[in-house]
Protein backbone atom coordinates (compact mmCIF):
# COMPACT_ATOMS: atom_id res chain seq x y z
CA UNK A 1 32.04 44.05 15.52
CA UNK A 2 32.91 40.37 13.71
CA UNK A 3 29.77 39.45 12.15
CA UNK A 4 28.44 36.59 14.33
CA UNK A 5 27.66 34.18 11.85
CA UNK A 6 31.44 34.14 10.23
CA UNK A 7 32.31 33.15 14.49
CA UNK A 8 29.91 30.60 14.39
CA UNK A 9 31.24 29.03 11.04
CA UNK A 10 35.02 30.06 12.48
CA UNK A 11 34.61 27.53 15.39
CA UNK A 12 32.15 24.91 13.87
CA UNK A 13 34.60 24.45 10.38
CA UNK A 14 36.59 21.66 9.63
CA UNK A 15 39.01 23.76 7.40
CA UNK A 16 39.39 27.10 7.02
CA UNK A 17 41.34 28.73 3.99
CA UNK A 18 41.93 32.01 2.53
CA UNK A 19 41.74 32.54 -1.21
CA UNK A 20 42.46 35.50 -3.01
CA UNK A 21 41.03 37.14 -6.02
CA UNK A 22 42.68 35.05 -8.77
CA UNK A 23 41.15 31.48 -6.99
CA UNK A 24 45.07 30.84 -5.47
CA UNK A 25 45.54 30.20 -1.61
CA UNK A 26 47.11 32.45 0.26
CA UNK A 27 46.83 30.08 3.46
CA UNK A 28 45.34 27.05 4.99
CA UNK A 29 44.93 25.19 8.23
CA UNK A 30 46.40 21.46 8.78
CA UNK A 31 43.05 20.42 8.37
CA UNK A 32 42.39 21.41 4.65
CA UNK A 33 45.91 19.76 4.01
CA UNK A 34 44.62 16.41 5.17
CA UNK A 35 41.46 17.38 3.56
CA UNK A 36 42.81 17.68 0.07
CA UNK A 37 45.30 15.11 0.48
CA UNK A 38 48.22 17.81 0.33
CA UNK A 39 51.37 18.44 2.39
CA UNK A 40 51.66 20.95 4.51
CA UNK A 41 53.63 23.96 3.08
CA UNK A 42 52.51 23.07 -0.31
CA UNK A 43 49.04 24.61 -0.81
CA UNK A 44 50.13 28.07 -0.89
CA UNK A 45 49.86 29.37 -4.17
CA UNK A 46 47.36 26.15 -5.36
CA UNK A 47 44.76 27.22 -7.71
CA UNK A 48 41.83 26.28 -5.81
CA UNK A 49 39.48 25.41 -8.70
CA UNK A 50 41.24 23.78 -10.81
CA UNK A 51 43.68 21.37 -8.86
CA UNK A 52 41.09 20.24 -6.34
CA UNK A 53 38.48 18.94 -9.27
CA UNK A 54 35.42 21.33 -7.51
CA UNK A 55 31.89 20.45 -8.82
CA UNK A 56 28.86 22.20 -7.59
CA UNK A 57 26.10 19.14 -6.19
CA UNK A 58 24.73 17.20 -8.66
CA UNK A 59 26.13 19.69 -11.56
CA UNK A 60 28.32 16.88 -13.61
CA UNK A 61 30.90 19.64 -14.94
CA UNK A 62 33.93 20.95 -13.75
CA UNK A 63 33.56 24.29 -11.74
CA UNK A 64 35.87 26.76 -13.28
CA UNK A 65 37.04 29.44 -11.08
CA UNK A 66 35.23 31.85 -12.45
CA UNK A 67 32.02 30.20 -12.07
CA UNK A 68 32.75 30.40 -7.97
CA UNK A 69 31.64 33.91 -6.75
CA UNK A 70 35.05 35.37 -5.23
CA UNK A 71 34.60 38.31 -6.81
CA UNK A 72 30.70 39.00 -5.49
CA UNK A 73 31.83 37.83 -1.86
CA UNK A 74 34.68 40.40 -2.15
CA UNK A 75 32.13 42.94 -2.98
CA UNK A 76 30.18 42.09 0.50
CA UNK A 77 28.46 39.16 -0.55
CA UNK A 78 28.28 36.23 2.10
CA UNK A 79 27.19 32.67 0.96
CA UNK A 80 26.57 29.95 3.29
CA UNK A 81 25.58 26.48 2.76
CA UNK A 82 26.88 26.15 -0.81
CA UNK A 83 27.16 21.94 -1.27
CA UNK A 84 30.60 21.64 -3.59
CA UNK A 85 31.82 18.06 -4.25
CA UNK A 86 35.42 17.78 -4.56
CA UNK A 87 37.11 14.70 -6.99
CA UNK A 88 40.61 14.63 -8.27
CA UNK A 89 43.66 12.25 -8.13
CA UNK A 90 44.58 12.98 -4.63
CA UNK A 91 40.50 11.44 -3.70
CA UNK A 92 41.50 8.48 -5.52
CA UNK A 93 38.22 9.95 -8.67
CA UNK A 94 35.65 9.43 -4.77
CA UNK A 95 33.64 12.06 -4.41
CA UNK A 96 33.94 14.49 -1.23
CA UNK A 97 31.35 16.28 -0.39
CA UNK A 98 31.88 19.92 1.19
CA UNK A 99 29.39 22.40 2.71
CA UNK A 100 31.18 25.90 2.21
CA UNK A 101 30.18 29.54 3.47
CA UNK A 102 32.63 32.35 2.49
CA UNK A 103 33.08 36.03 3.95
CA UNK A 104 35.38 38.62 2.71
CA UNK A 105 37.73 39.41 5.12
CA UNK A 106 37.29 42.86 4.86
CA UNK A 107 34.18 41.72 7.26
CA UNK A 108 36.76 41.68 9.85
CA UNK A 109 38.12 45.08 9.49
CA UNK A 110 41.73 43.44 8.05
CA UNK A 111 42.35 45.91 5.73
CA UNK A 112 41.13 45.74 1.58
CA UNK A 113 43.68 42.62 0.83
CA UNK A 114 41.10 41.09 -1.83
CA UNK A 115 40.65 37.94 -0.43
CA UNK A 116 38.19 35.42 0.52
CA UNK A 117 38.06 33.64 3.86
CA UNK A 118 36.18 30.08 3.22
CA UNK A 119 35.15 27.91 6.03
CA UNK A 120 33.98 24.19 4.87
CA UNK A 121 32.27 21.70 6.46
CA UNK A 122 33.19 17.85 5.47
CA UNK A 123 29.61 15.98 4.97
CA UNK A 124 30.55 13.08 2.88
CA UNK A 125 29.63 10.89 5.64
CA UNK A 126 25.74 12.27 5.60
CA UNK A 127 25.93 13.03 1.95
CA UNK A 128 26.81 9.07 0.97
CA UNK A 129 24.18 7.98 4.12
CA UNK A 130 21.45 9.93 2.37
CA UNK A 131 22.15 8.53 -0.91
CA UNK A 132 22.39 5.00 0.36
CA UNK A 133 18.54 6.03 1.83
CA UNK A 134 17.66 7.04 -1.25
CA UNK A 135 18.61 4.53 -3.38
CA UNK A 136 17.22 1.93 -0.89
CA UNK A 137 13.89 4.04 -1.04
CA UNK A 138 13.82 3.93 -4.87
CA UNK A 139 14.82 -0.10 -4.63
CA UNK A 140 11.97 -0.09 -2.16
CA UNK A 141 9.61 1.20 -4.13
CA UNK A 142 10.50 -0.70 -7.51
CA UNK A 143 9.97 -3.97 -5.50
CA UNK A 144 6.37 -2.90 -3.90
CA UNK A 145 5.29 -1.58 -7.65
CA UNK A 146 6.54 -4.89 -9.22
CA UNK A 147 5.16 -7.02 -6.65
CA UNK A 148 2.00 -9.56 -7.84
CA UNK A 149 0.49 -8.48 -4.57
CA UNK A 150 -1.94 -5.59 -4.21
CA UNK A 151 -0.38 -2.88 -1.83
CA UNK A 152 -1.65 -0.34 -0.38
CA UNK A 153 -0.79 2.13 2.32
CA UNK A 154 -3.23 4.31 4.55
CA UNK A 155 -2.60 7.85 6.54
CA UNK A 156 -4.05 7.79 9.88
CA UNK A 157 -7.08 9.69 8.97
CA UNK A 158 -7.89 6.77 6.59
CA UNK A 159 -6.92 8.30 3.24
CA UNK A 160 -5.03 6.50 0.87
CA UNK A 161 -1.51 7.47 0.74
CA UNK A 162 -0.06 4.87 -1.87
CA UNK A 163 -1.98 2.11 -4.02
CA UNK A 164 0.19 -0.14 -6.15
CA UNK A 165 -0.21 -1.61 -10.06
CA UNK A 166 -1.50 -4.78 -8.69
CA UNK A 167 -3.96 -2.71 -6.55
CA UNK A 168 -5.18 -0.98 -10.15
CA UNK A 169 -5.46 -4.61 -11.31
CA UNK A 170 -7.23 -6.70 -9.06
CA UNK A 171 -9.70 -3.72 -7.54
CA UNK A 172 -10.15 -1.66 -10.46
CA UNK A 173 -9.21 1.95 -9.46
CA UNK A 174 -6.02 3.79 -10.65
CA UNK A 175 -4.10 5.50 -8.19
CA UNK A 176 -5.04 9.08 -9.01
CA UNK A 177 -8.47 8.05 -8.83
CA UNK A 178 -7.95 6.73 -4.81
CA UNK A 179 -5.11 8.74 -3.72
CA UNK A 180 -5.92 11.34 -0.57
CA UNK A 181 -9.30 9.59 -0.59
CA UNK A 182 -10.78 7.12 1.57
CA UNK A 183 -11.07 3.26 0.52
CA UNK A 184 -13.13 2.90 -2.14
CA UNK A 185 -13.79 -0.93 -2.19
CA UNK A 186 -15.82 -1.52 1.46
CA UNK A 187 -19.18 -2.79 0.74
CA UNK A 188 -21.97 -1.77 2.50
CA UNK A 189 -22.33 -4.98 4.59
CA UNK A 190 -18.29 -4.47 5.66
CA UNK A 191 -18.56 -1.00 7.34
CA UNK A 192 -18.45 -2.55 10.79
CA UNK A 193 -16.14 -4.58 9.99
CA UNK A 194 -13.76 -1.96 8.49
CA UNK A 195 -14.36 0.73 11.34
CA UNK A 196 -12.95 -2.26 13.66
CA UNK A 197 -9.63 -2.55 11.21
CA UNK A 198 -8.99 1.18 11.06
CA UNK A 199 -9.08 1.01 14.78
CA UNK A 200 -6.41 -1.84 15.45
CA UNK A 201 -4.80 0.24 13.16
CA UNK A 202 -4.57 3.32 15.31
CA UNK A 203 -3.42 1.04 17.78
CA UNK A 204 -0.34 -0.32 16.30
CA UNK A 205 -1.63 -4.13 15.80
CA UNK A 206 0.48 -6.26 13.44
CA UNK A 207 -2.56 -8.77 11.51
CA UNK A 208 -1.82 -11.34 9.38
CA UNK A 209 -4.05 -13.04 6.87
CA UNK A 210 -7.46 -11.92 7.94
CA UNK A 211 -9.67 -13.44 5.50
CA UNK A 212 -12.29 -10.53 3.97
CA UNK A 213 -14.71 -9.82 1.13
CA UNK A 214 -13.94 -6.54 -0.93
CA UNK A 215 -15.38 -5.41 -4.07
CA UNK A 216 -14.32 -4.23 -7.40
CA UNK A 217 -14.73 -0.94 -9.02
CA UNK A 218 -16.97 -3.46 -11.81
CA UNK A 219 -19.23 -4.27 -8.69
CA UNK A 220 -17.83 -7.78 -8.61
CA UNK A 221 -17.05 -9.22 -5.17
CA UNK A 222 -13.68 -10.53 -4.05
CA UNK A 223 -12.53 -13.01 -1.21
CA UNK A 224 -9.17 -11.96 0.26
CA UNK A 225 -6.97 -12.39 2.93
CA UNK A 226 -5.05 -9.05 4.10
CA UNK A 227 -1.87 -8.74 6.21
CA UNK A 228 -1.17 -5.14 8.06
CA UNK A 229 1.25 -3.68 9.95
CA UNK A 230 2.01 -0.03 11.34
CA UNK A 231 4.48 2.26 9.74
CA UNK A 232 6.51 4.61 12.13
CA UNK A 233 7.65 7.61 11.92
CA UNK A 234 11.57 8.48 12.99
CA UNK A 235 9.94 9.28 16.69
CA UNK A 236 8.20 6.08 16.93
CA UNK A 237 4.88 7.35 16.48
CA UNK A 238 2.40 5.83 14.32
CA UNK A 239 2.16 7.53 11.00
CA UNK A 240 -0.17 5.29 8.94
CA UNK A 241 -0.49 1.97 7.76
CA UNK A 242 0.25 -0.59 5.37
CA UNK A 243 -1.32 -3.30 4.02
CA UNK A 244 -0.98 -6.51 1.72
CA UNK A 245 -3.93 -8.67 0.30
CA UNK A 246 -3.88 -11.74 -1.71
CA UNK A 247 -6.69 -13.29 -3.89
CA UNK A 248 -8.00 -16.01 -3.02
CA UNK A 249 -11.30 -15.85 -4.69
CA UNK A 250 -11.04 -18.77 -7.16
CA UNK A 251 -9.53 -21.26 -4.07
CA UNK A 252 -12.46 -20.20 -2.00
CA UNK A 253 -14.86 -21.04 -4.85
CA UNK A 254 -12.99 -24.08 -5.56
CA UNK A 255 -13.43 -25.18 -2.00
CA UNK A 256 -17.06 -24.25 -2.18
CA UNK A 257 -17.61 -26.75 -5.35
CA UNK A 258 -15.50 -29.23 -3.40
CA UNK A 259 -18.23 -29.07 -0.69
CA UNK A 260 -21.45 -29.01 -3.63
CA UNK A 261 -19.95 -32.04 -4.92
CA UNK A 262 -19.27 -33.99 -1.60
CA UNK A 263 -22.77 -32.95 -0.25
CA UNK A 264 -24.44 -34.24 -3.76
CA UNK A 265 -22.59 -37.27 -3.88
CA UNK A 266 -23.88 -37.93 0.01
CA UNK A 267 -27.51 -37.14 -1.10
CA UNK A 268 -26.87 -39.53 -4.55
CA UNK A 269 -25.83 -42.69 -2.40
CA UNK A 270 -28.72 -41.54 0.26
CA UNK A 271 -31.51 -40.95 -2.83
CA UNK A 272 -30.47 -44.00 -4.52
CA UNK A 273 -30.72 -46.28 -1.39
CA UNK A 274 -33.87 -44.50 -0.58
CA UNK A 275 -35.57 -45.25 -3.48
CA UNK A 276 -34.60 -48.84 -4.30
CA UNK A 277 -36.01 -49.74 -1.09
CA UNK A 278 -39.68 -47.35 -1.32
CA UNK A 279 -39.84 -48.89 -5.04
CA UNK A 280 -39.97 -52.49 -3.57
CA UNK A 281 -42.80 -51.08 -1.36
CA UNK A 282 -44.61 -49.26 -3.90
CA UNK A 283 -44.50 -52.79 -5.81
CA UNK A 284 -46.40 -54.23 -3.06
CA UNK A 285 -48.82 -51.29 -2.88
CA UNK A 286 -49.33 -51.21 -6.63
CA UNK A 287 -49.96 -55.03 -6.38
CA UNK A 288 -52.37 -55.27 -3.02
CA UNK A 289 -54.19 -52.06 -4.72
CA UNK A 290 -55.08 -53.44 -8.45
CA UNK A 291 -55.96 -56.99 -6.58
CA UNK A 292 -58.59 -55.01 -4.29
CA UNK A 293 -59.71 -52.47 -7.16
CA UNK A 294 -61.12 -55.81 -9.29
CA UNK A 295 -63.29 -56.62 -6.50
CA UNK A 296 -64.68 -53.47 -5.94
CA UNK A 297 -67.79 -52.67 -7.32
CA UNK A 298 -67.42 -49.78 -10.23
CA UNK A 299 -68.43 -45.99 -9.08
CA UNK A 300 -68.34 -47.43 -5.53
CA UNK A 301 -66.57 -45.25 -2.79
CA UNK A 302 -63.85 -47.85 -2.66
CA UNK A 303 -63.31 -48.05 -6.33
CA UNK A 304 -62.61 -44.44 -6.49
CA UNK A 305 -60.38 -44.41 -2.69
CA UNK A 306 -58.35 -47.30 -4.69
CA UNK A 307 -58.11 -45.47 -8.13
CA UNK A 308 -56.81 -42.38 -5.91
CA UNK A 309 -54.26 -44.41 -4.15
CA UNK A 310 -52.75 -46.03 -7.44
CA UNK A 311 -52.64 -42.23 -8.60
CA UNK A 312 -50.34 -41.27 -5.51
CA UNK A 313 -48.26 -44.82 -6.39
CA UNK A 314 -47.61 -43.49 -9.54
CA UNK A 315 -46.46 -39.88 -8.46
CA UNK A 316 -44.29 -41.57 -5.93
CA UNK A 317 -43.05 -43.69 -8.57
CA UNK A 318 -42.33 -41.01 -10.90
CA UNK A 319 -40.50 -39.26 -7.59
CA UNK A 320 -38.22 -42.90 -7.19
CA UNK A 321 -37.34 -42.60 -10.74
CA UNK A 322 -36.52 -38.91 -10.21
CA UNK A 323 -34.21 -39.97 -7.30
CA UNK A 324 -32.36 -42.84 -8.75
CA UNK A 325 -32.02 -40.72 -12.48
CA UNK A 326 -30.38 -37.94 -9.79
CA UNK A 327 -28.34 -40.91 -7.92
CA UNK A 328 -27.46 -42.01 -11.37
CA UNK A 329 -28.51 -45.75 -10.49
CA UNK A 330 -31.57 -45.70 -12.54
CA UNK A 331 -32.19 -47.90 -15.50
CA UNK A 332 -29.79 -46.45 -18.24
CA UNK A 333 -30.09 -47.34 -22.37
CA UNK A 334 -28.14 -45.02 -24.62
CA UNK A 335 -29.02 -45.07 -27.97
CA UNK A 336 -28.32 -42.48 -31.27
CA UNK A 337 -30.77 -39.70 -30.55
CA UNK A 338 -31.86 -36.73 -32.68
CA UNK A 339 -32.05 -33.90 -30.08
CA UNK A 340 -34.10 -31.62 -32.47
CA UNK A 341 -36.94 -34.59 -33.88
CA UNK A 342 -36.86 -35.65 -29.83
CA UNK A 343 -37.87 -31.52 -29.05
CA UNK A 344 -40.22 -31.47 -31.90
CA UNK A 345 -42.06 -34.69 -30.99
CA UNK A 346 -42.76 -33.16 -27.68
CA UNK A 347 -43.69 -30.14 -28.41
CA UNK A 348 -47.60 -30.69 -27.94
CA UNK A 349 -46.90 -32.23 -24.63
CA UNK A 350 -44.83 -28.91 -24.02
CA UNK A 351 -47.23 -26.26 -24.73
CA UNK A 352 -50.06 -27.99 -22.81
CA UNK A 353 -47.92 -27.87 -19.79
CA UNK A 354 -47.68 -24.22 -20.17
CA UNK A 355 -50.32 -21.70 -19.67
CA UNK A 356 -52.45 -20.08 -22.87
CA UNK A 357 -50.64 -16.65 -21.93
CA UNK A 358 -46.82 -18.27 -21.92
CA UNK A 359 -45.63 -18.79 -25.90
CA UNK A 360 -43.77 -21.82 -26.73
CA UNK A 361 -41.28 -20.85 -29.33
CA UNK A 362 -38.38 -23.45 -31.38
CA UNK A 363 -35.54 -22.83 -32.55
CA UNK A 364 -33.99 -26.24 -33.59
CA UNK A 365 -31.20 -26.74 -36.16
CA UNK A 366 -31.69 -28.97 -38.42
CA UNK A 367 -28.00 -30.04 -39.15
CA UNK A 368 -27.35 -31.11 -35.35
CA UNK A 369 -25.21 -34.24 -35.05
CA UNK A 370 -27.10 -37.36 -32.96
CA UNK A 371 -26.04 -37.58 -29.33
CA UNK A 372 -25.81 -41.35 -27.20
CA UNK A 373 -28.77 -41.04 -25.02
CA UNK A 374 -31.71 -42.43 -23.21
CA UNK A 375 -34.64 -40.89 -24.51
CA UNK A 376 -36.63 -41.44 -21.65
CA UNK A 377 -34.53 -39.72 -19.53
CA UNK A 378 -33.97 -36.57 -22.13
CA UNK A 379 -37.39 -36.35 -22.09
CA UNK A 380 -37.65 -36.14 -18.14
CA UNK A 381 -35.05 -33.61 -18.48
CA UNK A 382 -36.75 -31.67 -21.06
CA UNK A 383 -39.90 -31.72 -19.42
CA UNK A 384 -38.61 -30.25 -16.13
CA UNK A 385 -36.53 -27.11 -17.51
CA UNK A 386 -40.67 -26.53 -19.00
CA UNK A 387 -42.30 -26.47 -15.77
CA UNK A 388 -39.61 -24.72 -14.03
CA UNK A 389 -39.68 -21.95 -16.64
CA UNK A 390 -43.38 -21.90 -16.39
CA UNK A 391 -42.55 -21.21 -12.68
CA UNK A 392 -40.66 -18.53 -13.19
CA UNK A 393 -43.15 -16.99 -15.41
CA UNK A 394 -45.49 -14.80 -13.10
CA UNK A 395 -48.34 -14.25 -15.74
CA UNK A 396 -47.22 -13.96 -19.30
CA UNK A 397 -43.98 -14.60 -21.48
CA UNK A 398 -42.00 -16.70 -23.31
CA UNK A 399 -40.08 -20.08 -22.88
CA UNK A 400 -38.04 -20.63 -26.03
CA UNK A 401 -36.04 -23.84 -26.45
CA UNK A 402 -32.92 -23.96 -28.73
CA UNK A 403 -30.56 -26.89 -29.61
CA UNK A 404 -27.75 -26.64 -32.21
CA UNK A 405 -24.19 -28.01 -32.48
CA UNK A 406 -20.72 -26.41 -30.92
CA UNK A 407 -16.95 -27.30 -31.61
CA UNK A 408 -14.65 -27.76 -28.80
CA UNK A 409 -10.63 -28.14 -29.39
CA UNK A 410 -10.37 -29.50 -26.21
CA UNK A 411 -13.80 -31.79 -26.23
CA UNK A 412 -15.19 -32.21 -29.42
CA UNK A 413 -18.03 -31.60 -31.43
CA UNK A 414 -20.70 -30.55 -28.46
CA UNK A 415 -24.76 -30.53 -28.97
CA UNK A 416 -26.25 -28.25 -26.47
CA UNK A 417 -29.81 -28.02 -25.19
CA UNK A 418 -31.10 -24.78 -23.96
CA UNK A 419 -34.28 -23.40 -22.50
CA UNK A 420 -34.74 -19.56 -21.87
CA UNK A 421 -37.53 -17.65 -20.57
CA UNK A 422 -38.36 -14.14 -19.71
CA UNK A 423 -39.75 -14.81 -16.29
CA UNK A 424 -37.95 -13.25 -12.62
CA UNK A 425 -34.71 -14.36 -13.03
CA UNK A 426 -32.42 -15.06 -10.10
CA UNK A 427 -29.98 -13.48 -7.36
CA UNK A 428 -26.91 -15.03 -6.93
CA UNK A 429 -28.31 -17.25 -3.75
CA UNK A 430 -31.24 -18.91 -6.05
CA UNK A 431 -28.35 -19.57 -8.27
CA UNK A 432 -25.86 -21.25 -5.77
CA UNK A 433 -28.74 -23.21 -4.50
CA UNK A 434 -31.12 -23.98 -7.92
CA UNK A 435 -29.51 -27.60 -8.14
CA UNK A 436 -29.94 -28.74 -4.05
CA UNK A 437 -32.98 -31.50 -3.78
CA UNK A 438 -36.24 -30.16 -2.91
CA UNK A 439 -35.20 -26.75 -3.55
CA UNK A 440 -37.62 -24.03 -4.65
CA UNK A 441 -38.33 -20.70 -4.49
CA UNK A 442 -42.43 -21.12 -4.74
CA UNK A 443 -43.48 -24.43 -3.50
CA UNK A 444 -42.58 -27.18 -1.06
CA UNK A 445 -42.15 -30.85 -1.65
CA UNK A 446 -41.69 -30.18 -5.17
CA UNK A 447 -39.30 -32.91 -5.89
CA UNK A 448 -35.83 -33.74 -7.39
CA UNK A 449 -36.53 -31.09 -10.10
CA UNK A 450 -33.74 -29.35 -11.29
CA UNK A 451 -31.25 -32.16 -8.73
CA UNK A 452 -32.57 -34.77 -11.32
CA UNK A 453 -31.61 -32.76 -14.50
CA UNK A 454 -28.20 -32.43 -13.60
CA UNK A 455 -28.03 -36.28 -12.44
CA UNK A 456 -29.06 -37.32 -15.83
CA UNK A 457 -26.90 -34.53 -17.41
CA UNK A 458 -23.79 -35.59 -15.88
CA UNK A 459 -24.63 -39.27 -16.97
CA UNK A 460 -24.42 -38.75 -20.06
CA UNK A 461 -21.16 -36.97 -19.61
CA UNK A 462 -22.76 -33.35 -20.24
CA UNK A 463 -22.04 -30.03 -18.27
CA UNK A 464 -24.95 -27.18 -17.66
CA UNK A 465 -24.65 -23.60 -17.62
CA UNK A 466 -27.06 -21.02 -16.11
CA UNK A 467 -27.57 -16.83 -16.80
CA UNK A 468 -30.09 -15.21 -14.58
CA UNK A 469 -30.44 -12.34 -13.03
CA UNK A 470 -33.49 -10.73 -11.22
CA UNK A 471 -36.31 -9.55 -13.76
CA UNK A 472 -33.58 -10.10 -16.35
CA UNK A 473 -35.04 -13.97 -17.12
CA UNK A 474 -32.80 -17.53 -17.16
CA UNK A 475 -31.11 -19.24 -19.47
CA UNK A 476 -30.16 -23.19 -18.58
CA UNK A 477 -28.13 -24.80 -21.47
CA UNK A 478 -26.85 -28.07 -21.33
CA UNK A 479 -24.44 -29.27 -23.32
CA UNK A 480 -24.04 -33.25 -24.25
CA UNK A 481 -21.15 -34.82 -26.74
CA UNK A 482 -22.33 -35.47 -30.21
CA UNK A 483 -21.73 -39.27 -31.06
CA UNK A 484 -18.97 -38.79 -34.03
């Protein structure tokens, strides 16, 4: 019985030819003729190997004859499936691609005549469409690694299935540390939030530039927007996802500064107009109160009502100056100032603000260049980093104030002031909001504060920096240019 497999390949070939033992053809149909790019009546006798340029796939030498296995398939030996690419002068140097099975023909009960019957199968057409798909995959997938933009791609079950170099940049993780694993950048107050994405997801929603919060493998929180889309499988199913983000961390905090400085520069014009008119009442307070305290009999009840009342005057006073030195409309007279002699001749007034159990220590050098200044107002500024260090202080510590000189290529030669303590520290809220009016973690009603050091600071063309972190202490510098 013919072997069923040599009648499937006899009615599913393109070509069919018959080669005997030395690699020459005995015969071949029209169709190998036009295959080859031979005439008809020509072939017989060809030497197979060597005139039709054979190369096994992706082998990039020749295929001598006796590299092709006529002489196992004579001894009984099928093949089937064997990819041979054929290039010569009659493909004009193309390559065609052939799929070849062989069966001696002795299979078919012909007789021993040492020859080969070989069917072949022309798949150039698939061959060069498979290529083209994988050389589109690989251009593919040097364009995603070389994009700036973090990529990422998720199976359905939520593991990560590809993760970029811009992904290993801007989150932190390499890819063999998140691959087949779950994302590892959701914080804890973003489950909800993520559950909902994986299930649009599952549904096949296309979202573009959802704005999110994602952190870093350094702890370090991100804002991003992040674009997805499904990816389908050849049946249409969905198969996974993929997604893009973009940083936009610094615009967000550059919009959030935008909106600090607009809501200061409201509460300026609002302080300063504020206090210019409650300091012409407090002058007629101040005024009506001294005239009434002369009559008053000393020890009296009124003499010490009035006394208190031109006690609160002053406080509120102190609190108008505070307001217009924050609205930077206050009385302003810069002069050559020695930071250092300025710290050292308020020292005494320093340590009696703070408690016996807080130490007071200096550390002042002596070669610092003079800044232009009002004194006055250095000293209000001086005075309040104190007291709000004291604050900080629960029971015992330190509050150690440092001034010295800095060069700047881009500014100058820079004095800075700076005032550290080893009290609570703060979280990143107290931070954000340590320079509002009013503001404070302890007390109400507390005043400018720490609004009217950085209205003074930035009037004299300064800049302040804080480090704080809870039970780790703070650190407020400011830094003021040195008169050359």
């Amino acid at each position: 019985m013919p072997n069923p497999d040599v009648i499937r390949s006899l009615f599913t070939a393109d070509c069919l030819l018959i080669v005997e033992k030395g690699g020459r053809i005995s015969w071949c149909d029209s169709t190998a003729t036009d295959l080859f790019g031979l005439e008809e009546g020509s072939v017989v006798g060809w030497d197979l190997p060597q005139n039709a340029g054979l190369y096994y796939a992706d082998a990039p030498d020749w295929l001598r004859f006796e590299d092709f296995p006529i002489d196992r398939i004579l001894a009984g030996e099928s093949i089937d499936g064997v990819e041979i690419r054929v290039r010569s002068e009659r493909t004009n140097g193309a390559d065609l691609w052939l799929s070849v099975a062989a069966e001696p023909i002795t299979a078919w009960e012909m007789g021993d005549v040492g020859a080969v019957l070989i069917f072949c199968h022309d798949i150039t057409g698939s061959k060069n469409a498979l290529r083209g798909l994988e050389d589109a995959h690989a251009a593919l997938q040097a364009l995603v690694q070389a994009s700036p933009l973090p990529i990422l791609a998720l199976e359905t079950d939520g593991r990560v299935s590809f993760w970029n170099r811009a992904a290993e940049t801007l989150f932190g993780w390499t890819g063999a540390e998140v691959l087949g694993k779950p994302l590892p950048f959701v914080p804890e107050g973003s489950r909800d939030e993520s559950c909902m994405m994986r299930a649009e997801d599952l549904a096949g929603e296309v979202v573009l530039n959802r704005e999110i919060r994602r952190r870093r493998k350094d702890g370090s929180m991100l804002d991003l927007t992040v674009s997805r889309a499904p990816i389908l499988d050849r049946h249409g199913a969905i198969s996974g996802t993929i997604y893009v983000y973009s940083d936009i961390t610094e615009r967000k905090q550059m919009e959030e500064r935008l909106r600090q400085s607009a809501k200061m520069e409201s509460l300026g014009i609002l302080a300063g107009g504020i206090a210019h008119d409650f300091n012409n009442l407090l002058t007629s307070i101040l005024g009506h109160t001294s005239l009434a305290l002369e009559d008053a009999k000393p020890d009296s009840y009124q003499a010490r009502a009035l006394t208190n009342v031109l006690e609160s005057v002053d406080r509120a006073v102190r609190l108008t100056n505070e307001m217009l030195a924050y609205a930077r409309q206050s009385s302003f007279r810069p002069e050559p100032l020695n930071l250092c002699g300025l710290i050292q001749e308020m020292a005494p007034q320093l340590r009696s603000i703070l408690s016996q159990r807080i130490a007071l220590k200096l550390e002042l050098d002596n070669d610092v260049p003079p800044v232009q200044a009002d004194g006055d107002q250095l000293r209000h500024v001086i005075k309040n980093l104190v007291m709000n260090a004291k604050e900080a202080i629960a029971e015992e510590g330190t509050v150690v104030i440092c001034a010295g000189a800095e060069q700047s290529e881009a500014e100058g030669p820079k004095v800075f002031l700076e005032v550290q303590d080893t009290g609570c520290g703060m979280g990143c809220d107290t931070r954000e909001r340590m320079f509002d009016p009013f503001f404070s973690t302890k007390f109400t009603g507390r005043g400018l504060g720490l609004a009217a050091v950085l209205g003074i600071t930035q009037r004299h063309g300064g800049t302040i920096t804080v480090e704080s972190a809870p039970s780790e202490g703070t650190s407020i510098r400011l830094y003021l240019p040195a008169k050359v």
